[in-house]
N, C-alpha and C. Protein backbone atom coordinates (compact mmCIF):
# COMPACT_ATOMS: atom_id res chain seq x y z
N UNK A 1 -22.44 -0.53 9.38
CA UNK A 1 -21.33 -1.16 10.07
C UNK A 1 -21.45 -2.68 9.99
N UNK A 2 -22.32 -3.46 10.40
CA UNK A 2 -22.90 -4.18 10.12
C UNK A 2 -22.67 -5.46 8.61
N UNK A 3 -23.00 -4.46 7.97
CA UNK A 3 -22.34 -5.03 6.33
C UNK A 3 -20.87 -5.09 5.88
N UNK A 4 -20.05 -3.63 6.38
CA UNK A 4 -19.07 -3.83 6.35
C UNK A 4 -18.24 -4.77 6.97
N UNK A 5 -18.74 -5.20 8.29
CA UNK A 5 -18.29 -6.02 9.35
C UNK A 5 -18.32 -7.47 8.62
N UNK A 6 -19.58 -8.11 7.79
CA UNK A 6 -19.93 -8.99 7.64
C UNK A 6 -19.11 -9.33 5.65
N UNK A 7 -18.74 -8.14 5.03
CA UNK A 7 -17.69 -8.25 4.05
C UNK A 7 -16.55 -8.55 4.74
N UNK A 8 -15.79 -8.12 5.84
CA UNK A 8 -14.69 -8.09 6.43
C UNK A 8 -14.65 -9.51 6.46
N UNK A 9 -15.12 -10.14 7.69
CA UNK A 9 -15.35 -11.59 7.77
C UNK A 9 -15.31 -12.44 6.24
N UNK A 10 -16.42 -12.09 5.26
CA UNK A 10 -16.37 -13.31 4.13
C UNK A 10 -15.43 -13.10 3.10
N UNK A 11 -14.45 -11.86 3.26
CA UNK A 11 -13.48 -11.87 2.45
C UNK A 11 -12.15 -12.34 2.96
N UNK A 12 -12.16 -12.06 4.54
CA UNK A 12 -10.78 -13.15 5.12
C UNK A 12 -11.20 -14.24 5.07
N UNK A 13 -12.26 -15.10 5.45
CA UNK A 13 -12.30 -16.34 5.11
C UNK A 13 -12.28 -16.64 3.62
N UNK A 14 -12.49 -15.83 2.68
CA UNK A 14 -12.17 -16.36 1.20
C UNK A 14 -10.49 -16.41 1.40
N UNK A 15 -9.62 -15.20 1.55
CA UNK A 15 -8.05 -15.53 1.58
C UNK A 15 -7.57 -16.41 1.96
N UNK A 16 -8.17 -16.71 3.07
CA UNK A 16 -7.47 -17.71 4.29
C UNK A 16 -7.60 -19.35 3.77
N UNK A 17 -9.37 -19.40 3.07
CA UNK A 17 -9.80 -20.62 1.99
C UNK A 17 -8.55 -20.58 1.03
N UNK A 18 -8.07 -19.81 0.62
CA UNK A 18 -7.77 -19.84 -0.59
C UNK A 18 -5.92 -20.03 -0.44
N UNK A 19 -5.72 -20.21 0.90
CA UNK A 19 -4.40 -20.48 1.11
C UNK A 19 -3.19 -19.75 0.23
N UNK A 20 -3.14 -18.01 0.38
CA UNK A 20 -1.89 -17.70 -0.03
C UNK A 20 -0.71 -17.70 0.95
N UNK A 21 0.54 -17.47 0.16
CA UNK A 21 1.57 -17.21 0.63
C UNK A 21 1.59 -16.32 1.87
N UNK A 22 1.70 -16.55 2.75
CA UNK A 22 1.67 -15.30 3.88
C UNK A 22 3.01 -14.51 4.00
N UNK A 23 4.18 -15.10 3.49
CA UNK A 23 5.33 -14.85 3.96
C UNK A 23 5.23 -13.11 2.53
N UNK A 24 5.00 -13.57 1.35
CA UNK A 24 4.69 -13.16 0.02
C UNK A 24 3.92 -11.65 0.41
N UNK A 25 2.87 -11.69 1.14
CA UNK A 25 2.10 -10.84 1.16
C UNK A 25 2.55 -9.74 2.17
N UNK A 26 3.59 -10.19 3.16
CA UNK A 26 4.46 -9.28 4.18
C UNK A 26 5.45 -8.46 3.06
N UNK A 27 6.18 -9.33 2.88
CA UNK A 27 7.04 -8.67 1.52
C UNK A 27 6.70 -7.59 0.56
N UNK A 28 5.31 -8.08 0.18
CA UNK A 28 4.66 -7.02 -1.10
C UNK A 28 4.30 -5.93 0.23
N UNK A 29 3.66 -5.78 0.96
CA UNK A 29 3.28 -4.58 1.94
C UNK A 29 4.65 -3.85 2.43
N UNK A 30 5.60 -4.63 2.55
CA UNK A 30 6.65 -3.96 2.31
C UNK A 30 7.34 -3.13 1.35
N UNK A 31 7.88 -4.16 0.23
CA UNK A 31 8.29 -4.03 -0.54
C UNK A 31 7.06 -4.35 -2.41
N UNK A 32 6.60 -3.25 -2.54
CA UNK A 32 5.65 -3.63 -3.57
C UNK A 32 6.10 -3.92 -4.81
N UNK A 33 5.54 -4.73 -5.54
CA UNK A 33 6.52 -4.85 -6.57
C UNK A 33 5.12 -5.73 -7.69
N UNK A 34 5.49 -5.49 -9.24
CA UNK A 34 4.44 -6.13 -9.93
C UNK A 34 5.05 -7.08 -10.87
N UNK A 35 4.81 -8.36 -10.94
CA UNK A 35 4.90 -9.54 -11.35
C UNK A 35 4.91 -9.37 -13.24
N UNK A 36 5.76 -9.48 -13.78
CA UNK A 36 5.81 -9.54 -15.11
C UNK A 36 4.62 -10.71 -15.66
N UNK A 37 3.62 -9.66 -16.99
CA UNK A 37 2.46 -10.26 -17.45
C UNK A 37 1.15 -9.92 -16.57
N UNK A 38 1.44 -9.23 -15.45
CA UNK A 38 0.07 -8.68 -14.16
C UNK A 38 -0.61 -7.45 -14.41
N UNK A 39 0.31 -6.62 -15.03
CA UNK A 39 0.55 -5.31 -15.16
C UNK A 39 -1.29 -4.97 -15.36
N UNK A 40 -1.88 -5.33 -16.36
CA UNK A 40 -3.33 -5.12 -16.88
C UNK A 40 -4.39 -5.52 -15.57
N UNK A 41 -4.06 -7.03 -14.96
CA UNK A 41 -4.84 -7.41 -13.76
C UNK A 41 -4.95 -6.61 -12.40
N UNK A 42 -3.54 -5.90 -12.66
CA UNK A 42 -3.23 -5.36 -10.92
C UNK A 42 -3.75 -3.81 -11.26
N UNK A 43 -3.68 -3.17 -12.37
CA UNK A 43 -4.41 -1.70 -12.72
C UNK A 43 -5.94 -1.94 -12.56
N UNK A 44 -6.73 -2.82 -12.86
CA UNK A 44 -8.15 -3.11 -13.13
C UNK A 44 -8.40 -3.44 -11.33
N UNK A 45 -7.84 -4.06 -11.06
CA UNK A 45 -8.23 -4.40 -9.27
C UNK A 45 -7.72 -3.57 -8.78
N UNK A 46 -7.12 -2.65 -8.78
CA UNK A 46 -6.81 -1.36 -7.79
C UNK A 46 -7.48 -0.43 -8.27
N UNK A 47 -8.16 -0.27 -9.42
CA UNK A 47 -9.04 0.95 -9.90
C UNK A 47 -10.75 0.21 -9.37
N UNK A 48 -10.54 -0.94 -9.11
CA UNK A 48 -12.27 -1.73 -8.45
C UNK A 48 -12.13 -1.78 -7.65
N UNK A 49 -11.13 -1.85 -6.30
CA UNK A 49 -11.02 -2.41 -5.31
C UNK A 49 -10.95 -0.88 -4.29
N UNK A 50 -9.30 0.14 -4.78
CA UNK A 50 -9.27 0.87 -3.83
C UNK A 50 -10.24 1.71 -3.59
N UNK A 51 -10.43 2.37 -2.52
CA UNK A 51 -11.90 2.85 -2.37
C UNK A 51 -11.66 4.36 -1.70
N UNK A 52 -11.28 5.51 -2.91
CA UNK A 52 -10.76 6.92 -2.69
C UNK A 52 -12.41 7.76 -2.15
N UNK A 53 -13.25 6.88 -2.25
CA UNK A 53 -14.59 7.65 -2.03
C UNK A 53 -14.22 7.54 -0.50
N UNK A 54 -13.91 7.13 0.72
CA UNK A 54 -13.73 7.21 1.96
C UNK A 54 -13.69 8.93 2.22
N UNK A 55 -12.22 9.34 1.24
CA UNK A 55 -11.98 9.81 1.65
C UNK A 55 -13.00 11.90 1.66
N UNK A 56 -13.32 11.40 0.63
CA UNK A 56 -14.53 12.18 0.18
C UNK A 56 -15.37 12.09 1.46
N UNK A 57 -16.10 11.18 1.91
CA UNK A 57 -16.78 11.10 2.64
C UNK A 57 -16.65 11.57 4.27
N UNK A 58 -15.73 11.91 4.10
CA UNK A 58 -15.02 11.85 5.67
C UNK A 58 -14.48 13.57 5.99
N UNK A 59 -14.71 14.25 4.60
CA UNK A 59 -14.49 15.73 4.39
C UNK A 59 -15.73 16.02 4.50
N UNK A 60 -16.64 15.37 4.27
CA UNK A 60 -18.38 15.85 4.79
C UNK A 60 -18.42 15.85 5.94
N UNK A 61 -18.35 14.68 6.69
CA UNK A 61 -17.84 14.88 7.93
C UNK A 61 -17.73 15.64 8.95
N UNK A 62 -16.62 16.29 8.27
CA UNK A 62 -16.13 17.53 9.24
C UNK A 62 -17.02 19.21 8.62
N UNK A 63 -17.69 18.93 7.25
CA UNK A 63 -18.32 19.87 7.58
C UNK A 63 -20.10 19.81 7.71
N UNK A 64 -20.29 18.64 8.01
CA UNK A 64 -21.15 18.36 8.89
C UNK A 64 -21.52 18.33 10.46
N UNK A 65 -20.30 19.10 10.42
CA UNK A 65 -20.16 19.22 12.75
C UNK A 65 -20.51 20.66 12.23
N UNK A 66 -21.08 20.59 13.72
CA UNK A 66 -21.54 22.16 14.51
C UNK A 66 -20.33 22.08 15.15
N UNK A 67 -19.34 23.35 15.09
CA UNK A 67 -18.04 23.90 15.32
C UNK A 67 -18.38 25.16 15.44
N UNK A 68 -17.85 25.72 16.10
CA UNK A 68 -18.24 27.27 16.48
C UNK A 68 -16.37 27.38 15.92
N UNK A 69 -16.16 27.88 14.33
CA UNK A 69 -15.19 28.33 13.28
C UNK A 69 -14.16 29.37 13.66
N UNK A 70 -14.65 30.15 15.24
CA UNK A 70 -13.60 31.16 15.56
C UNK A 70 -12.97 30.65 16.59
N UNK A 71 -13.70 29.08 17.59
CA UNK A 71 -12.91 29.06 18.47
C UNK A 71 -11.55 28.05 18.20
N UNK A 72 -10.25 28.12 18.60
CA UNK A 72 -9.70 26.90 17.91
C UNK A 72 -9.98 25.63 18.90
N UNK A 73 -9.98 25.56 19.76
CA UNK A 73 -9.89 24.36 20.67
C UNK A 73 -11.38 23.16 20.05
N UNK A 74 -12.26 24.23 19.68
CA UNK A 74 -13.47 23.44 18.61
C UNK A 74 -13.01 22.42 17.57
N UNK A 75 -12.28 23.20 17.08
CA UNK A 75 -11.82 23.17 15.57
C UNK A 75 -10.47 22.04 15.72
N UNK A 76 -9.71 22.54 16.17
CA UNK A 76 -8.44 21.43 16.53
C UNK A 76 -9.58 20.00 17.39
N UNK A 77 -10.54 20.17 17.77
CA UNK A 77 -10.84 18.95 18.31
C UNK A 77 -12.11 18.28 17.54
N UNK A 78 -12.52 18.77 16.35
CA UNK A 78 -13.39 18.42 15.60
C UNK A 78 -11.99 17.50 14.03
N UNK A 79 -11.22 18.40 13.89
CA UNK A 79 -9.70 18.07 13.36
C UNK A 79 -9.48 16.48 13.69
N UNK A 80 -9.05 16.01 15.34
CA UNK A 80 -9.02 15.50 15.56
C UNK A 80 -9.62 13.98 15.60
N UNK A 81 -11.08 14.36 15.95
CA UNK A 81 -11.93 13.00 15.72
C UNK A 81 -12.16 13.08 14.34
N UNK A 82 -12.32 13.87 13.53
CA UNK A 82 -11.96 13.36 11.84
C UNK A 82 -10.90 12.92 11.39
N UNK A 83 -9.75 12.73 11.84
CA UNK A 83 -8.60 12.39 12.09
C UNK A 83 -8.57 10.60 12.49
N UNK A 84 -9.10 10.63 13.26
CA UNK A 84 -9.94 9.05 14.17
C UNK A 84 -10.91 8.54 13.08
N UNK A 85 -11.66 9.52 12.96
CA UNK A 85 -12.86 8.57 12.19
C UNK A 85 -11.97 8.27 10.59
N UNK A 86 -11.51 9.08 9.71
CA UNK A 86 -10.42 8.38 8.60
C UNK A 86 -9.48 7.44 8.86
N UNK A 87 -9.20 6.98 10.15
CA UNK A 87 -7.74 6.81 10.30
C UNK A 87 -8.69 5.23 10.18
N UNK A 88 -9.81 5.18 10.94
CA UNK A 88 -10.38 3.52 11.13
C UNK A 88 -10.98 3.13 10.14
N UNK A 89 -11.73 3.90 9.15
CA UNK A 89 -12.32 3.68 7.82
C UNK A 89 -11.43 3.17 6.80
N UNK A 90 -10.41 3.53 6.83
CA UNK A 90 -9.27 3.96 5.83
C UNK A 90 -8.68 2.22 6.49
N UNK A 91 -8.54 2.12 7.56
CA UNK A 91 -7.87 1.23 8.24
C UNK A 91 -8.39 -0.21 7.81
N UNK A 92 -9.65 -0.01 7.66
CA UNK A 92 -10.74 -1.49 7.31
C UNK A 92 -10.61 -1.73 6.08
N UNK A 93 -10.75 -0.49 5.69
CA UNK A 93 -10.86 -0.75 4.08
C UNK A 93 -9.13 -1.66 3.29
N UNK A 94 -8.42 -1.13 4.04
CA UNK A 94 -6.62 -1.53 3.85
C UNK A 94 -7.00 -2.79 3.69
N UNK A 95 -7.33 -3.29 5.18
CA UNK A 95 -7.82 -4.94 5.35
C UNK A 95 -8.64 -5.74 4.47
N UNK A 96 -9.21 -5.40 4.22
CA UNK A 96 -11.01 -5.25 3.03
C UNK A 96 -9.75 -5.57 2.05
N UNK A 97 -9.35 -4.69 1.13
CA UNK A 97 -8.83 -4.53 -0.22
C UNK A 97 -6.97 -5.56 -0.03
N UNK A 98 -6.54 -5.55 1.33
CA UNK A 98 -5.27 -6.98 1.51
C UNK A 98 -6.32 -8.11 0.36
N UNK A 99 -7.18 -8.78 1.86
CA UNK A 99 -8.23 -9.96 1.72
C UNK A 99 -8.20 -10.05 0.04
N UNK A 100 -8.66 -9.15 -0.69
CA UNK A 100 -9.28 -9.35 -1.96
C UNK A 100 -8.12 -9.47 -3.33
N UNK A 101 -7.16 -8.44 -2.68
CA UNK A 101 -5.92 -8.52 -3.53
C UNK A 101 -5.23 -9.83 -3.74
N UNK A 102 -5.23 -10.45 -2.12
CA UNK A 102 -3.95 -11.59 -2.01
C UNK A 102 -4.86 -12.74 -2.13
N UNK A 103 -6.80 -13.12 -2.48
CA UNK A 103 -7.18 -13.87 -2.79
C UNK A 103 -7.30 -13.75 -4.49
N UNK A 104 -7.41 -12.73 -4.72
CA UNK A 104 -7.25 -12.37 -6.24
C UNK A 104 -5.73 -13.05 -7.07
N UNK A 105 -4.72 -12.48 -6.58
CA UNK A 105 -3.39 -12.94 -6.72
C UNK A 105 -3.31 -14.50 -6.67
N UNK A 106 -3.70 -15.02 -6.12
CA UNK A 106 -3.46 -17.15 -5.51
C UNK A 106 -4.35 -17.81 -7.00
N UNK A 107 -5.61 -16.56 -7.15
CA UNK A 107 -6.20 -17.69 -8.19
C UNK A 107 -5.38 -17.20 -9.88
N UNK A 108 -4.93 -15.89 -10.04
CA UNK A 108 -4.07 -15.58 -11.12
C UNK A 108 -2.76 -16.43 -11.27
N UNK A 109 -1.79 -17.18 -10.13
CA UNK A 109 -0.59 -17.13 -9.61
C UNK A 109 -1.55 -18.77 -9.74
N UNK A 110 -2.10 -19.40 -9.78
CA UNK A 110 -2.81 -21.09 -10.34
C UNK A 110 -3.23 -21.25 -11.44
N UNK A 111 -3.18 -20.09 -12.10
CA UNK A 111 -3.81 -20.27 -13.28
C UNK A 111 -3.31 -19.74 -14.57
């Protein structure tokens, strides 16, 4: 947690250093869209950046609980906090991979 916490931090302060568009980056989370000539940059940073192993990890998870499999109220509530625990992993990582995209983008978009 720890490390992740401490990537979180030095990758918003790289964006934030790096002064992008903020208005730009509401828009694209909205409305996504890829910049003619990007096409090669934005496939290579979403195949390094997004991070589908979460979700792998988070199916161990759930069958790593002691659940007693016949009762449901177990099961719907083991459901649940795996539900919680993806929803915040998944959630950081969004943030994590913004940071890196929209500091990635400012130095392509100068250069």
């Amino acid at each position: 947690m720890t490390l992740i916490g401490i990537m979180t931090v030095t990758f918003a302060a790289n964006m934030f250093k790096s002064e992008p568009d903020y208005g730009q980056i509401v828009k694209g989370l909205i409305v996504p869209t890829v910049p003619k000539g990007s096409l090669n940059a934005m496939l290579g940073l979403v195949g390094a950046v997004i991070m589908p192993h979460n979700l792998y990890l988070h199916s161990s998870l759930v069958l790593s609980r002691k659940v007693n499999y016949r009762n449901r109220n177990e099961v719907s509530e083991g459901n649940y906090y795996n539900a919680v625990e993806s929803a915040i992993s998944l959630g950081v990582s969004f943030f994590i991979n913004t940071f890196v995209i929209a500091t990635f983008a400012v130095f392509i978009i100068k250069n």
